[in-house]
Protein backbone atom coordinates (compact mmCIF):
# COMPACT_ATOMS: atom_id res chain seq x y z
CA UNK A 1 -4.41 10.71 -5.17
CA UNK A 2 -1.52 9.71 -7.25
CA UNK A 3 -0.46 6.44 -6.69
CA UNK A 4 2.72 4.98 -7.97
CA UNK A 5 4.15 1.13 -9.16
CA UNK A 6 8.05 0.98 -8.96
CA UNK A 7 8.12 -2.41 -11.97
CA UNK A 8 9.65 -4.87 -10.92
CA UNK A 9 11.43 -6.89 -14.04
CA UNK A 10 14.99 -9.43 -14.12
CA UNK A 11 16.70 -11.72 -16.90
CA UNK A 12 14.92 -9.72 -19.63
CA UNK A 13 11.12 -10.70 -18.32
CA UNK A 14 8.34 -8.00 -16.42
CA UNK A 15 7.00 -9.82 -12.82
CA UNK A 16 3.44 -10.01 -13.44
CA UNK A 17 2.84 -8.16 -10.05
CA UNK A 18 3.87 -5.04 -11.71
CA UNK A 19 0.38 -5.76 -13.97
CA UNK A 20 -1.11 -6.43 -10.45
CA UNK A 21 -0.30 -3.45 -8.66
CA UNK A 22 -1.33 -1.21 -11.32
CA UNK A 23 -5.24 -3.30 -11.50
CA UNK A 24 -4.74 -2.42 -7.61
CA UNK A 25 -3.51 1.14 -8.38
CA UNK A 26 -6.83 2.04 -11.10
CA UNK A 27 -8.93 0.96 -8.18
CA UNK A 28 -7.66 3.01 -5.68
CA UNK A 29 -6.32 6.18 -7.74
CA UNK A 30 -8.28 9.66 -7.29
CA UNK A 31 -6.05 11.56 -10.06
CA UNK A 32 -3.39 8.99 -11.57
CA UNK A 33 -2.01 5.41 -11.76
CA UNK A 34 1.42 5.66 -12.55
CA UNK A 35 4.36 3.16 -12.94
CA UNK A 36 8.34 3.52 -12.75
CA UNK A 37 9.90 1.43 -14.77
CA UNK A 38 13.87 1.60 -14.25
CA UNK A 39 16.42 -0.22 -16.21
CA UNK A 40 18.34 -0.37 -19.62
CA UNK A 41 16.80 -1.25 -22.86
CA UNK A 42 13.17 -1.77 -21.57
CA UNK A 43 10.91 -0.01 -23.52
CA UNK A 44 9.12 -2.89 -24.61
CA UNK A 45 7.95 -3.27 -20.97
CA UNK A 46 7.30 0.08 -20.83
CA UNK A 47 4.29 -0.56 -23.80
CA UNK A 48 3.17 -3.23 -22.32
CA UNK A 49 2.83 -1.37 -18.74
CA UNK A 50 1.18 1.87 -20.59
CA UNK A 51 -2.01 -0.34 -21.07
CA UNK A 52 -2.31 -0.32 -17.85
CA UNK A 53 -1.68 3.02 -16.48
CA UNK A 54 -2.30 6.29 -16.81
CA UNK A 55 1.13 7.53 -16.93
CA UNK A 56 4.68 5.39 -17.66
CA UNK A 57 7.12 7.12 -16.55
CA UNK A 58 10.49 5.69 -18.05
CA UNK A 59 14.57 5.65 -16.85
CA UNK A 60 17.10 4.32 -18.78
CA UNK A 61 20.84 4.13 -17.96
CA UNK A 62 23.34 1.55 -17.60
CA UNK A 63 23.43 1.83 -14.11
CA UNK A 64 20.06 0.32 -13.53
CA UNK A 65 20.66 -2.77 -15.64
CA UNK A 66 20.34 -4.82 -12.94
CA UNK A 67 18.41 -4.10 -10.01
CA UNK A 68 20.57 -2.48 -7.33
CA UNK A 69 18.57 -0.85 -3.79
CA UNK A 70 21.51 1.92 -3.96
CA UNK A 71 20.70 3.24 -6.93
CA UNK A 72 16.91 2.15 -7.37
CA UNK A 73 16.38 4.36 -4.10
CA UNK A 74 18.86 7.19 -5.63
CA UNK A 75 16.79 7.20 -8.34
CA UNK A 76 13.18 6.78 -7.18
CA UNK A 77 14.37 9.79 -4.26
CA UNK A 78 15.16 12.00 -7.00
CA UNK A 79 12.49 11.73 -9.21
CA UNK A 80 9.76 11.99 -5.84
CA UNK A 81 11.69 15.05 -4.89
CA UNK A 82 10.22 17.01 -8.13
CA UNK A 83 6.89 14.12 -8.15
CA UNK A 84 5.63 13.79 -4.62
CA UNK A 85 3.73 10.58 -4.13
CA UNK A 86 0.59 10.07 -2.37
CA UNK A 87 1.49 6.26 -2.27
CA UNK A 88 3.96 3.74 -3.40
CA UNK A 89 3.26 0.34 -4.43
CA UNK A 90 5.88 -2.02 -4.37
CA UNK A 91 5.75 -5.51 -4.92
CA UNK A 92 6.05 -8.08 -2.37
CA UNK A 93 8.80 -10.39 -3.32
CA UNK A 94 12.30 -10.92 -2.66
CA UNK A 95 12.79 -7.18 -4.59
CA UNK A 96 10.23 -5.33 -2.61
CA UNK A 97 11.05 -6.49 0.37
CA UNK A 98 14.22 -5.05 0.51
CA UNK A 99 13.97 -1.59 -1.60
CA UNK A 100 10.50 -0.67 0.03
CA UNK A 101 11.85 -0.26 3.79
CA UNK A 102 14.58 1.86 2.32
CA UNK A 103 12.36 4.23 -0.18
CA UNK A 104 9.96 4.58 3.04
CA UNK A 105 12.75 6.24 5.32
CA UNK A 106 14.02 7.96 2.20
CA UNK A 107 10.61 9.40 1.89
CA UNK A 108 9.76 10.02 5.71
CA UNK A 109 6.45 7.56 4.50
CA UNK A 110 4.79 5.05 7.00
CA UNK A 111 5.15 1.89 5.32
CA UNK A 112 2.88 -2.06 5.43
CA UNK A 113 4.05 -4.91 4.02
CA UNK A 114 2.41 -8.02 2.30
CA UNK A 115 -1.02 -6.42 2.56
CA UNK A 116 -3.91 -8.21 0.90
CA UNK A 117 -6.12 -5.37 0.53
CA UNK A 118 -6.33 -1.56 0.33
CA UNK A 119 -8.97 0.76 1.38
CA UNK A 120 -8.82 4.56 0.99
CA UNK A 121 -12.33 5.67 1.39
CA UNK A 122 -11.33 6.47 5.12
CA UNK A 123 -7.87 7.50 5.64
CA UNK A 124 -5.72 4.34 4.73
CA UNK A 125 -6.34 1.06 5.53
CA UNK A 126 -4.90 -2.20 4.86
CA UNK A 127 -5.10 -5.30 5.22
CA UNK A 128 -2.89 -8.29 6.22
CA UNK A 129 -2.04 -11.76 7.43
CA UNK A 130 -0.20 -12.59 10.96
CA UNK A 131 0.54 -15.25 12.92
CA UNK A 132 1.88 -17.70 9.83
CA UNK A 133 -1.57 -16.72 8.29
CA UNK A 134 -3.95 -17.98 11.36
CA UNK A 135 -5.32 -14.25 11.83
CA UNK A 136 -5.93 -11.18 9.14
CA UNK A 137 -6.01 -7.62 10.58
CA UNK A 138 -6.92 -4.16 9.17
CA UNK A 139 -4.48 -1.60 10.09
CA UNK A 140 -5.43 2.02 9.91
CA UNK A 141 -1.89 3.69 9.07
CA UNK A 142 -1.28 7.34 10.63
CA UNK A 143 -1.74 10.31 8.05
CA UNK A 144 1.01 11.27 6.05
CA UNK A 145 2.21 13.16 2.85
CA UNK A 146 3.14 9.48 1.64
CA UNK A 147 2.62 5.66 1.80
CA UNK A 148 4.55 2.81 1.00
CA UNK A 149 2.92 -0.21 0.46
CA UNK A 150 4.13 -4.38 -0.80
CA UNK A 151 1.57 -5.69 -2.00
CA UNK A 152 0.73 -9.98 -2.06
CA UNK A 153 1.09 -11.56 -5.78
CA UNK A 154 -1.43 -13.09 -7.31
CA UNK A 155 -4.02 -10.94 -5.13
CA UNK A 156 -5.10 -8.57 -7.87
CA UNK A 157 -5.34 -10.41 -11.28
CA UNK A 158 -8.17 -8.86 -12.78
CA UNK A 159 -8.55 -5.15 -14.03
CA UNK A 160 -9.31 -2.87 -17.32
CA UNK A 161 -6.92 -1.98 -19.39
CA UNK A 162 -6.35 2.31 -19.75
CA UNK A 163 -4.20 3.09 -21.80
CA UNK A 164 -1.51 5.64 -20.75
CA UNK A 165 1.24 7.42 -22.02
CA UNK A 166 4.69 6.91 -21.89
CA UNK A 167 7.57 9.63 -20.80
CA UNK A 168 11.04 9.37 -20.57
CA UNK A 169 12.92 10.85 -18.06
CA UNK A 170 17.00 10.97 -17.48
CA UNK A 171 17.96 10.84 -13.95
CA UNK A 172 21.44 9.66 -13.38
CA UNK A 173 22.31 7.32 -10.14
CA UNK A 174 24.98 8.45 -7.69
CA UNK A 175 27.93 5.34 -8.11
CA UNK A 176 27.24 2.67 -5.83
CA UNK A 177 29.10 0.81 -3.28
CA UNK A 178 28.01 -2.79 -4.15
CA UNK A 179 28.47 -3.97 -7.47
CA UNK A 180 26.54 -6.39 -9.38
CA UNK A 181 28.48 -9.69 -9.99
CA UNK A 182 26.06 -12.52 -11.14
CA UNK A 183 21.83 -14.35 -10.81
CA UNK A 184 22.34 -17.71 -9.53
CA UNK A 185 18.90 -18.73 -10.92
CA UNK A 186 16.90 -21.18 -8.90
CA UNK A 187 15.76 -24.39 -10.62
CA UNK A 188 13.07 -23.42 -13.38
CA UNK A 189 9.66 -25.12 -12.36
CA UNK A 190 7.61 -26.19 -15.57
CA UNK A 191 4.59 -23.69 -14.65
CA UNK A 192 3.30 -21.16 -12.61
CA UNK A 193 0.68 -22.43 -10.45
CA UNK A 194 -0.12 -18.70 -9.62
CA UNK A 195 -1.08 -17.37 -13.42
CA UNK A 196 -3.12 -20.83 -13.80
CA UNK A 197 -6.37 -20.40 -14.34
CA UNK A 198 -7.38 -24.00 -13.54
CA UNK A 199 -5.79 -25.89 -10.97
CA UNK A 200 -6.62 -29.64 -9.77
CA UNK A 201 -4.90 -29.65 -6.39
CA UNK A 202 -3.52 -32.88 -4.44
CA UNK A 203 -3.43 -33.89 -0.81
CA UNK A 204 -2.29 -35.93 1.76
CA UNK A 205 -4.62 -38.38 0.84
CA UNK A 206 -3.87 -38.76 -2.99
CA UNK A 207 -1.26 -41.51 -0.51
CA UNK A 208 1.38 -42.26 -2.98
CA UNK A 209 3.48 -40.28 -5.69
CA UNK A 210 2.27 -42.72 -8.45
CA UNK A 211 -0.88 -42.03 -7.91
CA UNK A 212 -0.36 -37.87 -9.19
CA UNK A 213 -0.93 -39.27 -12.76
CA UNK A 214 -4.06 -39.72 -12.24
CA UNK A 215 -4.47 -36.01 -11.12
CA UNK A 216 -2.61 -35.22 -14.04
CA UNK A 217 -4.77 -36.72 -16.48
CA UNK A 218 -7.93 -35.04 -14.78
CA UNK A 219 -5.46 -31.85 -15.15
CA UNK A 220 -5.13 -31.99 -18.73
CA UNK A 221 -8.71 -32.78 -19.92
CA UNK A 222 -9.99 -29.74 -18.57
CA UNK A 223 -6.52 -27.77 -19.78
CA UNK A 224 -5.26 -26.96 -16.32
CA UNK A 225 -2.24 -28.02 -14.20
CA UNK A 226 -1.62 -30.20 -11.04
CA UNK A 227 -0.90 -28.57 -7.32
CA UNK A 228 -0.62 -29.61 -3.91
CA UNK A 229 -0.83 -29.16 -0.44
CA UNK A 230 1.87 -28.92 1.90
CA UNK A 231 2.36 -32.75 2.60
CA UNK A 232 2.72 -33.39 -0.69
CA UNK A 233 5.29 -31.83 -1.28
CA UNK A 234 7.06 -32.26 2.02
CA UNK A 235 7.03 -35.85 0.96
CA UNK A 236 8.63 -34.72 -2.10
CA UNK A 237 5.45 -35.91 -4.65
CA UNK A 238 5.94 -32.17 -6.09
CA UNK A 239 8.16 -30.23 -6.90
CA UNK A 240 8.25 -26.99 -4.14
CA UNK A 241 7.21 -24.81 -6.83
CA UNK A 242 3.29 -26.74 -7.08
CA UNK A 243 2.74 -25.89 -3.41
CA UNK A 244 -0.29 -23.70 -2.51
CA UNK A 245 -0.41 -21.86 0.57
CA UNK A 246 0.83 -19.22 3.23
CA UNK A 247 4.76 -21.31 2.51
CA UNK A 248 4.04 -21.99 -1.15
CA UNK A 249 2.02 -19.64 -3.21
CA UNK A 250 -1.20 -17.76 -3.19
CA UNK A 251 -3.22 -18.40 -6.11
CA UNK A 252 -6.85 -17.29 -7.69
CA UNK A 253 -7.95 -19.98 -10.69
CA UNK A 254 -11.04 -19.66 -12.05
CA UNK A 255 -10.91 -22.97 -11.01
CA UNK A 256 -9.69 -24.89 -8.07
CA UNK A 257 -10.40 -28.55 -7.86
CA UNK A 258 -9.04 -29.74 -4.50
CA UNK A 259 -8.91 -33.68 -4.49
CA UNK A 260 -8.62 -35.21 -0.87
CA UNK A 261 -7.52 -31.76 0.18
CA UNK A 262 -8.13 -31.51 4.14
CA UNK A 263 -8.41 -27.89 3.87
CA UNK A 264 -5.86 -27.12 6.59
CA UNK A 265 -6.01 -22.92 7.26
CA UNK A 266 -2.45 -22.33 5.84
CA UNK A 267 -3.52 -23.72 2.95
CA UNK A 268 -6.81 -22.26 2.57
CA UNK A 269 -5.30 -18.94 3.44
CA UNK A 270 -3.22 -20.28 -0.33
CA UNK A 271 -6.79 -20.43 -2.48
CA UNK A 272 -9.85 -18.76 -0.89
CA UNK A 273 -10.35 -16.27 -3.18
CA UNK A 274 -10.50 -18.79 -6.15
CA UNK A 275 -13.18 -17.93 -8.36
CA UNK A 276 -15.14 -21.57 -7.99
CA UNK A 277 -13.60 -24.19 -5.30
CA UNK A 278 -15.13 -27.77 -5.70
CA UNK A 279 -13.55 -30.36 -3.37
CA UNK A 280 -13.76 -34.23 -3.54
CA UNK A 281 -12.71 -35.87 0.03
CA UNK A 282 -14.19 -38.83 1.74
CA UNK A 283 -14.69 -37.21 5.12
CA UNK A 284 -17.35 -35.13 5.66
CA UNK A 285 -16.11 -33.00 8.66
CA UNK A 286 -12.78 -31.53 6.31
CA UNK A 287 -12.61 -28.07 6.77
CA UNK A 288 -11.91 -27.54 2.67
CA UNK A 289 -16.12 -28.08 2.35
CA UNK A 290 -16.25 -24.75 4.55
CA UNK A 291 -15.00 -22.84 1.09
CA UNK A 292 -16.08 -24.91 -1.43
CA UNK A 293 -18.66 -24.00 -3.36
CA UNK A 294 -19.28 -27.31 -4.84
CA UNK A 295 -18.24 -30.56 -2.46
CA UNK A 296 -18.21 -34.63 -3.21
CA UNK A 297 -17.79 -36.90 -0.18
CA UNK A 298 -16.28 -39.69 -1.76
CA UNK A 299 -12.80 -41.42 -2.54
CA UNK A 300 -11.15 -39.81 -5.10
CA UNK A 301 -10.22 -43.15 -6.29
CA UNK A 302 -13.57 -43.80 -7.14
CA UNK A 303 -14.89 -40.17 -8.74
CA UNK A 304 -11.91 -39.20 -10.12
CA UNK A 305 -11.67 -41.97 -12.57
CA UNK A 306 -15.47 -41.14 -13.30
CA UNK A 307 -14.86 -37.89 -13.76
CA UNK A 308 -11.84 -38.74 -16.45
CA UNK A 309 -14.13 -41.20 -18.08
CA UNK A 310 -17.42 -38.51 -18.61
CA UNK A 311 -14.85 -35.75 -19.74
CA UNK A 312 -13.38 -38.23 -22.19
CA UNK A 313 -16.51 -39.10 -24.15
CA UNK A 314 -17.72 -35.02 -23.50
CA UNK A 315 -14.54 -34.43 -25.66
CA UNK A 316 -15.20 -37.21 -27.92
């Protein structure tokens, strides 16, 4: 099985999730992992991919120096005509979710979006969530030559590194009919909750704005960063870019310390799959104890500042 990443990459930076797909690619693979990496002037990310696949394959021109679906699907249709895919991975964002429909009639290729997980010991199977996240489903696609697959960031963070080759290829796009004019970036958040690897996470009942500095102190001791749930930042405590969850952002710390976190589904759907979950909440019955690992029923306002004090004098 050959499976291919189309990179995903804008404003001179590689999306993680190309990383991603290719751990997700080198567990599923029977022959290759291999990644596409169009664009102009980017064969730095092209190194940086190689250590993760088998195979970089890698097309330059000044058409594709910003991402375009006419001639990203020009492209990618040309180069499967001579390099027929078993399956396409495509990342799930704003990118993927409008060049994968396209490449999947291009390529005749049933197609599943936002999946979760793949399995390919039994025909293809994925998984995903529906319903706003209340329900996950397996779906067994129907056999085909091809596959076309977005997959869920922050789903697939850890994997070996293989170190592949690199090839360079010249296809030339056809000319097409929209142009590129200008990004209108979206405000810049100060992190990115979903490469943390610790995360102390507010909730409704932190009660008050002021009172996030005192998850941000707990934050930096143990050299993480602060998230919330969704009421937090509905009540505009965070900024939207801190929210965990099927609305925010799916994330998988090593650690996720949840403090008066009810543990509503939507947001548990957010940070299941966290390495270690330890929750602090002074009811007993919230649902965030039914994935913690760890749990503290208390007031935050009471262990929290205990917590600060015994990490303080552990640091000296």
């Amino acid at each position: 099985m050959r499976v291919f990443v189309v990179a995903e990459h804008r404003m001179g930076e590689l999306n993680p999730i190309s990383v991603e797909l290719l751990n997700l690619a080198n567990a599923i693979k029977k022959d290759s992992s291999e990644v596409l990496l169009l664009g102009k002037d980017v064969k730095g990310f092209a190194e940086e991919l190689a250590k993760y696949a088998d195979k970089v394959w890698l097309i330059q021109d000044e058409a594709l120096e910003y991402y375009n679906p006419e001639t990203y699907v020009d492209v990618l249709t040309q180069f499967f005509a001579n390099n027929k895919p078993d399956m396409v991975l495509i990342p799930n964002t704003s990118f993927g979710i409008e060049l994968a429909p396209i490449l999947a009639v291009k390529l005749n290729a049933p197609i599943a979006t936002d999946v979760v997980n793949v399995d390919v010991s039994d025909g293809i199977k994925v998984s995903k969530y529906i319903f706003q996240g209340k329900l996950m489903v397996d779906l067994k696609l129907k056999e085909a030559e091809s596959y076309v697959l977005t997959v869920r960031q922050g789903i697939f963070k850890e994997g070996a590194e293989v170190g592949g080759s690199i090839e360079e290829v010249s296809i030339k796009p056809a000319e097409a009919k929209r142009k590129f004019v200008q990004y209108i970036e979206p405000e810049v958040g100060e992190v990115d909750i979903a490469q943390a690897d610790i995360l102390v996470t507010v909730g409704r009942g932190i009660d008050d704005a002021s009172n996030i500095e005192l998850a941000e102190e707990l934050a930096e001791l143990l050299g993480g960063v602060v998230a919330g749930s969704r009421p937090v930042i509905d009540n505009g405590w965070l900024p939207k870019d801190r929210q965990i969850g099927i609305s925010g952002k799916t994330v998988k710390p090593k650690l996720y310390l949840g403090l008066a976190v009810s543990g509503a589904f939507q947001h548990v759907m957010g940070m299941k799959d966290s390495e270690l979950i330890i929750a602090i909440n002074k009811d007993p019955e919230a649902p965030i104890f039914g994935v913690a690992q760890y749990g503290v029923v208390g007031d935050i306002f009471e262990v929290v500042p205990e917590l600060i004090e015994q990490l303080s004098k552990l640091k000296g």
